[in-house]
Protein backbone atom coordinates (compact mmCIF):
# COMPACT_ATOMS: atom_id res chain seq x y z
CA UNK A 1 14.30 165.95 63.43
CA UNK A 2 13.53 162.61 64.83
CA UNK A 3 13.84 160.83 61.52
CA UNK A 4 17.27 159.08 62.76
CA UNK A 5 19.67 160.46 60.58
CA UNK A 6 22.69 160.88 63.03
CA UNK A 7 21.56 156.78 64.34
CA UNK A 8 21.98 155.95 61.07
CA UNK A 9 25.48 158.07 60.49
CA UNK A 10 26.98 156.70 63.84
CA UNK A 11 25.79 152.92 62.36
CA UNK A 12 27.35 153.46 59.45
CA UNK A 13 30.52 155.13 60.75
CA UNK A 14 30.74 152.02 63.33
CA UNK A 15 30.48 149.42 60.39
CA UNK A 16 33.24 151.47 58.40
CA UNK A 17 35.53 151.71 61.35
CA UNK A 18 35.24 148.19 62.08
CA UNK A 19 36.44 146.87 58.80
CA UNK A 20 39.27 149.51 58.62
CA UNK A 21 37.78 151.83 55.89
CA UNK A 22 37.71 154.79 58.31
CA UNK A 23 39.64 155.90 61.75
CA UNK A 24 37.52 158.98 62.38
CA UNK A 25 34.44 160.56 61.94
CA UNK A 26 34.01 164.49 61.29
CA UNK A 27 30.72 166.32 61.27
CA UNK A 28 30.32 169.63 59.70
CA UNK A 29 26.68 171.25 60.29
CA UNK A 30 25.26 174.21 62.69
CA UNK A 31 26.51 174.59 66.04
CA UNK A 32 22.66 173.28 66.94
CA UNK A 33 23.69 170.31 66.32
CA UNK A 34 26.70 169.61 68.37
CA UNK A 35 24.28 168.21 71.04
CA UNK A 36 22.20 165.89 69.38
CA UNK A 37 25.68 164.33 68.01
CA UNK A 38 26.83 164.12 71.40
CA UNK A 39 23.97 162.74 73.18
CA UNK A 40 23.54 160.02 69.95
CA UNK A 41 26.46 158.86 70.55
CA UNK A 42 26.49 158.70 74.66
CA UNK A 43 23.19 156.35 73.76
CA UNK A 44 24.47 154.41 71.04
CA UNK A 45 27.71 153.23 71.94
CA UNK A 46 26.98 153.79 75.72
CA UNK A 47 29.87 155.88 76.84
CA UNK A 48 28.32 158.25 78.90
CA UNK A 49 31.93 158.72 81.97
CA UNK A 50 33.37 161.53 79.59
CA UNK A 51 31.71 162.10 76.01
CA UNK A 52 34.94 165.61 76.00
CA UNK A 53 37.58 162.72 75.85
CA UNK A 54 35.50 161.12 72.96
CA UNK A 55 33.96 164.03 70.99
CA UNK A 56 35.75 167.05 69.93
CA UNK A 57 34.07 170.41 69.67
CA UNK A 58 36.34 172.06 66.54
CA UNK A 59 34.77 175.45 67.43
CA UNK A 60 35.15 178.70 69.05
CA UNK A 61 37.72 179.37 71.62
CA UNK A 62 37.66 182.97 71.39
CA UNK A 63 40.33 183.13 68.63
CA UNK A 64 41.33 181.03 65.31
CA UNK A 65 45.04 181.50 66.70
CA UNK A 66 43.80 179.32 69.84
CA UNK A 67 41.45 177.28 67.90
CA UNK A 68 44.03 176.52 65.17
CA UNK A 69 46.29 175.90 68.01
CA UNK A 70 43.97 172.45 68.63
CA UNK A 71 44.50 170.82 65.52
CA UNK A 72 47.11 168.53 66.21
CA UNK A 73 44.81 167.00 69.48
CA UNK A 74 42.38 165.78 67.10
CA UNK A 75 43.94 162.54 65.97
CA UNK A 76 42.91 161.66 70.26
CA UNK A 77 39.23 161.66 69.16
CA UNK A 78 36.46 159.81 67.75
CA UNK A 79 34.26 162.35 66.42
CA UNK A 80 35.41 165.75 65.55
CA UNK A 81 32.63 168.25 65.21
CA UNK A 82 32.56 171.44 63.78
CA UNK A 83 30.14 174.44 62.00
CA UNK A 84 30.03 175.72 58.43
CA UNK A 85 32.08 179.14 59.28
CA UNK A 86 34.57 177.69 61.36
CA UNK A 87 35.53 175.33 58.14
CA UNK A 88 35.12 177.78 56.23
CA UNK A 89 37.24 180.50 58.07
CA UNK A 90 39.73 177.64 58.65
CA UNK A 91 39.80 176.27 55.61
CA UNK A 92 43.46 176.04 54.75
CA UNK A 93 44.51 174.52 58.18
CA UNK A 94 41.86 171.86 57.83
CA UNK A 95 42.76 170.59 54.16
CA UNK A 96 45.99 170.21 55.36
CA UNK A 97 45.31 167.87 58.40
CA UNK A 98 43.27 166.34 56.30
CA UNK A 99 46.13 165.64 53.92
CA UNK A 100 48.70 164.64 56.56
CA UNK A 101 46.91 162.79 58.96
CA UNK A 102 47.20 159.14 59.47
CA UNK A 103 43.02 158.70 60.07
CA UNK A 104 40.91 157.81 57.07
CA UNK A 105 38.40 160.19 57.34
CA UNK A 106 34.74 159.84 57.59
CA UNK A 107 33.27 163.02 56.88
CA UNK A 108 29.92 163.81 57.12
CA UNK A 109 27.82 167.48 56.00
CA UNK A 110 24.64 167.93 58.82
CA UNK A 111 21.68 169.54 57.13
CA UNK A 112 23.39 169.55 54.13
CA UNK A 113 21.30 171.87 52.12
CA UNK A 114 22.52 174.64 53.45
CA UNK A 115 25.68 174.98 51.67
CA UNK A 116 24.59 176.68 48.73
CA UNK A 117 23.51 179.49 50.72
CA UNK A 118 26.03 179.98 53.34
CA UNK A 119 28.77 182.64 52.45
CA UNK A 120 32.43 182.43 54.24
CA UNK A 121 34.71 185.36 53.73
CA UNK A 122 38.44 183.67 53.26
CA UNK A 123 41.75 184.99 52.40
CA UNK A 124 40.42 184.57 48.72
CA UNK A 125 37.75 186.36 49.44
CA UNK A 126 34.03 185.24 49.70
CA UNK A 127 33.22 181.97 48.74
CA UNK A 128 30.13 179.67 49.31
CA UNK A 129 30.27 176.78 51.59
CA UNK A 130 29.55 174.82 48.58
CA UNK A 131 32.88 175.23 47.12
CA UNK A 132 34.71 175.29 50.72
CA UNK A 133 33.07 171.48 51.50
CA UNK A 134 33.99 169.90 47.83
CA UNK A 135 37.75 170.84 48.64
CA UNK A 136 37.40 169.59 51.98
CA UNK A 137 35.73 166.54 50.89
CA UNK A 138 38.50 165.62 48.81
CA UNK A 139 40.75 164.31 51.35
CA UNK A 140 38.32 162.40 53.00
CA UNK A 141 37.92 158.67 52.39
CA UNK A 142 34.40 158.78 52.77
CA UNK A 143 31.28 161.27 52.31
CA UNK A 144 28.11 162.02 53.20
CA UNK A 145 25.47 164.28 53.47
CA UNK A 146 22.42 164.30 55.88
CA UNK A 147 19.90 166.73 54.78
CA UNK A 148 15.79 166.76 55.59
CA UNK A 149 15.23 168.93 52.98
CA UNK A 150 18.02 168.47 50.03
CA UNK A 151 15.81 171.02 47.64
CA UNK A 152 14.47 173.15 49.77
CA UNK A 153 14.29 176.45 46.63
CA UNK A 154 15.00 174.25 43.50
CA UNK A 155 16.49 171.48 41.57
CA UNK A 156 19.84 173.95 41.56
CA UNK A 157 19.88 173.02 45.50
CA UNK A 158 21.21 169.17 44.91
CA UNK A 159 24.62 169.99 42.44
CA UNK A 160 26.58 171.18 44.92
CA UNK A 161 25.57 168.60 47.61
CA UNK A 162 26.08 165.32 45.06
CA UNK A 163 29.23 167.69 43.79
CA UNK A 164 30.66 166.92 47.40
CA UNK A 165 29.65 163.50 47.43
CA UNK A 166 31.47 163.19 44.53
CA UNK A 167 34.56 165.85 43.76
CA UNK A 168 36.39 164.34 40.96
CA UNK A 169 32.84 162.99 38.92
CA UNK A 170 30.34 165.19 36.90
CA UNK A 171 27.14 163.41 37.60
CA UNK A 172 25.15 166.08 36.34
CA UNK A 173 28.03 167.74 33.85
CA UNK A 174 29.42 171.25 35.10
CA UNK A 175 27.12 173.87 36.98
CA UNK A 176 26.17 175.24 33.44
CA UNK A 177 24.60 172.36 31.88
CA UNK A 178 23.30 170.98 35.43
CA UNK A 179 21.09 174.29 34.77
CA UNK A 180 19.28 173.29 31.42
CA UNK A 181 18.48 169.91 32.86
CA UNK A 182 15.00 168.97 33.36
CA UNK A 183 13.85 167.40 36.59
CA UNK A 184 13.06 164.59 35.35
CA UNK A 185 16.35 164.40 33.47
CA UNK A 186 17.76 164.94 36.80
CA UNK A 187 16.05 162.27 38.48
CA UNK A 188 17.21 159.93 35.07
CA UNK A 189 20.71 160.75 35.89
CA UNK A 190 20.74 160.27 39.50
CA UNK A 191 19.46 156.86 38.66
CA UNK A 192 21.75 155.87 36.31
CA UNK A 193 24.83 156.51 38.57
């Protein structure tokens, strides 16, 4: 906390937006967070009348039907945020705006490090977040993780966070060979890209 990571996410989202990479920006991270990303952006860009008609809370409403129900009201906003379960649980529904909408998405994973351990129960049946965010990702124009701690157990903790970054590349080869690496061969290959 405090180190400026959202500052820096909102500076980069601004620079993005303003030479027509991105429309949008869409935060995925624990409802804790909602705040901060609010009040960061009330300060930064110093629209402070109505930060509702600006930010979108993707969360809740006391049924997916309802929530659901929202999706095609988020085109109207800047920054659309949202938690790991609701993405999760909504998986489907989200891919699919992402595939349809006009907005280049900016799309961003809060306290990334998480996803490894976070488990969503879908129609497929339980799945980490890890796998739910890389399909997500994939429709988005741009990535990017924010994360104090990227290894907070192990070395295993950064595949599926640089396998978001980047879907369709095998930085480190496939899960199975990321786990014989060394950490310094790691390190070598993070590098090198």
């Amino acid at each position: 906390p405090g180190a400026g990571k959202t500052i820096m996410t909102y500076a980069a989202f601004n620079e993005l937006k303003r030479k027509g990479i991105v429309d949008q920006l869409w935060v995925i991270g624990p409802v804790t967070s909602f705040k901060p990303w609010e009040e960061e952006y009330e300060t930064i860009f110093g629209k402070t009348n109505d930060i509702s008609k600006i930010v979108f809370r993707y969360h809740g409403f006391n049924s997916r039907t309802k929530r659901i129900g929202h999706l095609s009201d988020l085109e109207k906003y800047d920054v659309i945020l949202t938690s790991y379960g609701t993405a999760g649980n909504d998986i489907k529904h989200l891919k699919r705006k992402l595939e349809t909408t006009d907005k280049k998405i900016f799309l961003v994973l809060d306290e990334s490090h998480h996803i490894k351990q976070i488990k969503v129960t879908t129609s497929s049946g339980t799945l980490t977040a890890a796998v739910l965010m890389r399909e997500l990702g994939k429709g988005a124009e741009k990535r990017c993780i924010l994360t104090g701690t990227p290894m907070p157990y192990s070395w295993d903790d950064l595949y599926p966070q640089f396998k978001f970054l980047y879907p369709n590349d095998e930085i480190f080869g496939t899960f199975e060979e990321f786990g014989v690496l060394t950490g310094e061969e790691i390190e070598e290959k993070i590098q090198s890209f």
